[in-house]
Protein backbone atom coordinates (compact mmCIF):
# COMPACT_ATOMS: atom_id res chain seq x y z
CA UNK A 1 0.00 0.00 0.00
CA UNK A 2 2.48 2.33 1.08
CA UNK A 3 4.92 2.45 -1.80
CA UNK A 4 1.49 2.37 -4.11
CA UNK A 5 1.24 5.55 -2.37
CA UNK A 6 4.72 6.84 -2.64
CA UNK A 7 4.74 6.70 -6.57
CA UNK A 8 1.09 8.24 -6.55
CA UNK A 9 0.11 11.50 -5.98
CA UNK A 10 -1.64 11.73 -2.76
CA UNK A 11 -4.38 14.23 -4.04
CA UNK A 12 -5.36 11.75 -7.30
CA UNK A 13 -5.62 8.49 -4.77
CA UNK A 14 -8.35 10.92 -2.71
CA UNK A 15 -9.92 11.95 -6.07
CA UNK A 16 -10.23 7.96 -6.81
CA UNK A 17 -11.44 7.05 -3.27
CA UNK A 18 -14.03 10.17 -3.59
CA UNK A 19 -15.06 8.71 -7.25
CA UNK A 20 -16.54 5.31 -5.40
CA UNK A 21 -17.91 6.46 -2.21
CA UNK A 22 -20.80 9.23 -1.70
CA UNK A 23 -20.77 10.38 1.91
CA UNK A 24 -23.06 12.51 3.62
CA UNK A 25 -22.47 16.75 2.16
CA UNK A 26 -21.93 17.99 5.35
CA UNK A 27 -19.52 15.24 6.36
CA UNK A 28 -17.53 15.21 3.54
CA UNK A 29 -15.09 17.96 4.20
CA UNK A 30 -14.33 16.94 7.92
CA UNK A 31 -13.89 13.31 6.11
CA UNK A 32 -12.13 14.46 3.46
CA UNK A 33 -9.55 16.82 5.74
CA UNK A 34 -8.85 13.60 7.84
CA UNK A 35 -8.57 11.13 4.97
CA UNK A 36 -5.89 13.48 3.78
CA UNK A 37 -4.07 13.95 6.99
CA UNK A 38 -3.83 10.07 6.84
CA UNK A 39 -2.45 10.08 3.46
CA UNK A 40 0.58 12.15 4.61
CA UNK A 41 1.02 10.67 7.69
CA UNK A 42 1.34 7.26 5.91
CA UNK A 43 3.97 8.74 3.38
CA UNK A 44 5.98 10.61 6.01
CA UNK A 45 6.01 7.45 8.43
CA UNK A 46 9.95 6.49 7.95
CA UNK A 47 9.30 2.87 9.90
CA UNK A 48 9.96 -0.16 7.85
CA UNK A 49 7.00 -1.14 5.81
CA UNK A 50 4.65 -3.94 7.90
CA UNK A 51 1.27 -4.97 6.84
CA UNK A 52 0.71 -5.75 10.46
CA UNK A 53 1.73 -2.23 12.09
CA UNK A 54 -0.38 -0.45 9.29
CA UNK A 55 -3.59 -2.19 9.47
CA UNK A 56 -3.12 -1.85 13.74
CA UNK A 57 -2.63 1.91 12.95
CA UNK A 58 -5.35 2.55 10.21
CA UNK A 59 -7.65 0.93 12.97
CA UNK A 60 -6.48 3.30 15.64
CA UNK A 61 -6.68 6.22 13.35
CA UNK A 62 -10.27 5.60 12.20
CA UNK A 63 -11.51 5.26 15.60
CA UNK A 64 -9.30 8.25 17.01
CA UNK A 65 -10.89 10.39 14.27
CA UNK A 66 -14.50 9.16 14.54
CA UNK A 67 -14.08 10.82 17.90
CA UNK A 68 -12.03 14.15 17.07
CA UNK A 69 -14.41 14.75 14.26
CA UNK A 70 -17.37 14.31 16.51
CA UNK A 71 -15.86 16.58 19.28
CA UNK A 72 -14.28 19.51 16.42
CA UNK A 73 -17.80 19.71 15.00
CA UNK A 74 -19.42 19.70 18.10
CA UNK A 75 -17.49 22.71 19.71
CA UNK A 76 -18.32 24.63 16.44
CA UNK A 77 -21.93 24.10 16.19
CA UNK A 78 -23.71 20.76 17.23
CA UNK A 79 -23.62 18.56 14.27
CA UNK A 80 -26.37 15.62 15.16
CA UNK A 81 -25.10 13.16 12.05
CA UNK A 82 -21.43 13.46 13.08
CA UNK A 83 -22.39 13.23 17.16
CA UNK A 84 -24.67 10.13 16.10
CA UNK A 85 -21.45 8.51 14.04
CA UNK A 86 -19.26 8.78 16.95
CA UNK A 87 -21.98 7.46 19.57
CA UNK A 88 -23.49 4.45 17.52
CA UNK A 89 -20.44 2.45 17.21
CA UNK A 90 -19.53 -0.12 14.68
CA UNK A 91 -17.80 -3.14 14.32
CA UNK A 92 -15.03 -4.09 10.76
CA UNK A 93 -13.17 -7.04 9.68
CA UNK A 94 -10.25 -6.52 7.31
CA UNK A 95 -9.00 -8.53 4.94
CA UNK A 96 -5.53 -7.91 2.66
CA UNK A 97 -4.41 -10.13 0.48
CA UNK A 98 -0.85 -9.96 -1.20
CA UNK A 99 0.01 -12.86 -3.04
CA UNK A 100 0.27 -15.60 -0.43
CA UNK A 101 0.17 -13.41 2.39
CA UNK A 102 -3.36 -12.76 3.70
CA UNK A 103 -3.66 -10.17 6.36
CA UNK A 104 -6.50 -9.72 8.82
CA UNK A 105 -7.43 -7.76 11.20
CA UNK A 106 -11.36 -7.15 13.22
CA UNK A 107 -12.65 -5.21 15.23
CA UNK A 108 -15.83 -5.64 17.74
CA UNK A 109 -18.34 -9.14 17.36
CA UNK A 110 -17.16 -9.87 13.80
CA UNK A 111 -15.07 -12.41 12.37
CA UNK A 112 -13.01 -13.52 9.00
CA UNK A 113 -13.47 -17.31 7.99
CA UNK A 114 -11.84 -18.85 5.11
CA UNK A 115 -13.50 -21.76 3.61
CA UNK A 116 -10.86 -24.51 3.32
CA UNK A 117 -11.26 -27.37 0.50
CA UNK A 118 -10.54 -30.56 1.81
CA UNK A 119 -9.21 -33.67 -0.27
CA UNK A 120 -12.32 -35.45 0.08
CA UNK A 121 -13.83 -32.35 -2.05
CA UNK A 122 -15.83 -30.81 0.62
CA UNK A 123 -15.82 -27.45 2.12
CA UNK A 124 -15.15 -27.00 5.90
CA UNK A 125 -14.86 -23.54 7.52
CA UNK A 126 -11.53 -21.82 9.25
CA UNK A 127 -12.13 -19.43 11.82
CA UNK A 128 -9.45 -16.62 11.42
CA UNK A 129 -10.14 -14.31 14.14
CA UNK A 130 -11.74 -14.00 17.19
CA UNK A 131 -15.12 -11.95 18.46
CA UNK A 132 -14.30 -9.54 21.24
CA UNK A 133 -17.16 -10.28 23.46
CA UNK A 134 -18.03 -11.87 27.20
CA UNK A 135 -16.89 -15.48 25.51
CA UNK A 136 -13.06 -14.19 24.56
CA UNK A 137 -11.53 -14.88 27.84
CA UNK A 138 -8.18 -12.80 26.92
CA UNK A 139 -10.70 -9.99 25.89
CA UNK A 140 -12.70 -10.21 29.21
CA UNK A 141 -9.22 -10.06 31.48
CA UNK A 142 -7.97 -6.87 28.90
CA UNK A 143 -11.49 -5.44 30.18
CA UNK A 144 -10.96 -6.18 33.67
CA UNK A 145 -7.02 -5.45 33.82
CA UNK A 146 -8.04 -1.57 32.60
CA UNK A 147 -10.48 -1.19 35.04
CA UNK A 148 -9.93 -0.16 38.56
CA UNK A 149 -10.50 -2.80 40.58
CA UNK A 150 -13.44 -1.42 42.23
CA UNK A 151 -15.54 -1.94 39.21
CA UNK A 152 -14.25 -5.83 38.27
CA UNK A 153 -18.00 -6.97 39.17
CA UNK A 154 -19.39 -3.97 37.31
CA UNK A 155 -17.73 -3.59 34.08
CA UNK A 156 -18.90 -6.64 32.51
CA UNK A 157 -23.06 -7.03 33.45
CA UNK A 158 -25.39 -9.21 32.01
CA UNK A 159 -22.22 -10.38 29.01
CA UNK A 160 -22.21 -7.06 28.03
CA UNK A 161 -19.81 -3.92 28.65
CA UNK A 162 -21.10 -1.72 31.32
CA UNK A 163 -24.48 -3.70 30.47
CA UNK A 164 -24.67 -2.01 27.39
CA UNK A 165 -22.20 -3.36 24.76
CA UNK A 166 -22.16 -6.71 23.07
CA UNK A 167 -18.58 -6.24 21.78
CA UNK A 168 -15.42 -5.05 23.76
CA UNK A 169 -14.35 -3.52 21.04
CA UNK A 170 -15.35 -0.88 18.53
CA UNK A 171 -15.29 2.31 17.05
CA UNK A 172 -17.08 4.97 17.92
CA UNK A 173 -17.17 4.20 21.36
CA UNK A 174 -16.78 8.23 22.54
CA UNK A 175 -19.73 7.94 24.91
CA UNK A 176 -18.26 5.78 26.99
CA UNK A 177 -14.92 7.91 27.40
CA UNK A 178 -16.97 10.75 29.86
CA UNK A 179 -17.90 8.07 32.20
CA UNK A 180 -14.46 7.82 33.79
């Protein structure tokens, strides 16, 4: 992806992207401005290219600017579509595939599963990721371990996050960050 980008111009790849997705008019331009931030920041990163460390970061990024967008637009005038986006939360799975590499990465109560060909000519199914939910017991001690300990019988109610949320994990989780 990255040296894709580094022989592209940065404004054309936007152009493309903007070509195949409509978003909402008023959301475009805050989009738009942090799509492009991400461009540069991914052609000014020096590190070693890994398909591991970007897809980690892209993941980060998204969710840090569901949030930043949410609060910018807020402190301007209340935007209700942008406030909405950053309270309703949402859940991805990635897939990259390069060559014979395949790359995944998820996010929230969703999961990749390859279907697998066996000799005998029939299909069976490969789980390639785990859900982060109540049944992911290194997910439900990350949960506990970042809570103080005075809320270890109150984080997790009813297999849910604070008795609200199905997945541990997701984006647009800012509603939950004024709690603590």
């Amino acid at each position: 992806v990255k040296n894709s980008l580094v022989e592209n111009d940065p404004k054309a790849l936007i152009d493309r992207y903007n070509e195949k997705y409509e978003l909402v008019p008023e959301l475009e331009k805050l989009h738009h401005r942090s799509f492009i931030q991400y461009i540069e920041n991914l052609l000014s990163t020096k590190e070693d290219f890994c398909m591991e460390n970007v897809l980690e970061k892209a993941i980060l990024t998204l969710d840090e600017d569901i949030s930043t967008e949410a609060l910018k637009t807020n402190l301007i005038k209340p935007n209700l579509r942008t406030i909405s986006v950053a309270m309703s939360g949402a859940v991805a799975c990635v897939v990259h595939i390069d060559g014979s590499h395949l790359h995944v990465a998820n996010v929230g109560d969703c999961r990749a599963v390859l279907g697998v060909l066996k000799e005998d000519h029939t299909w069976i199914a490969k789980e390639l990721t785990k859900d982060h939910n109540v049944d992911n017991v290194s997910e439900v001690l990350r949960i506990r371990n970042e809570h103080p300990p005075s809320e270890a019988d109150t984080v997790l109610r009813n297999g849910r996050l604070l008795g609200q949320l199905a997945p541990l994990r997701a984006f647009g989780d800012i509603r939950y960050l004024f709690l603590f």
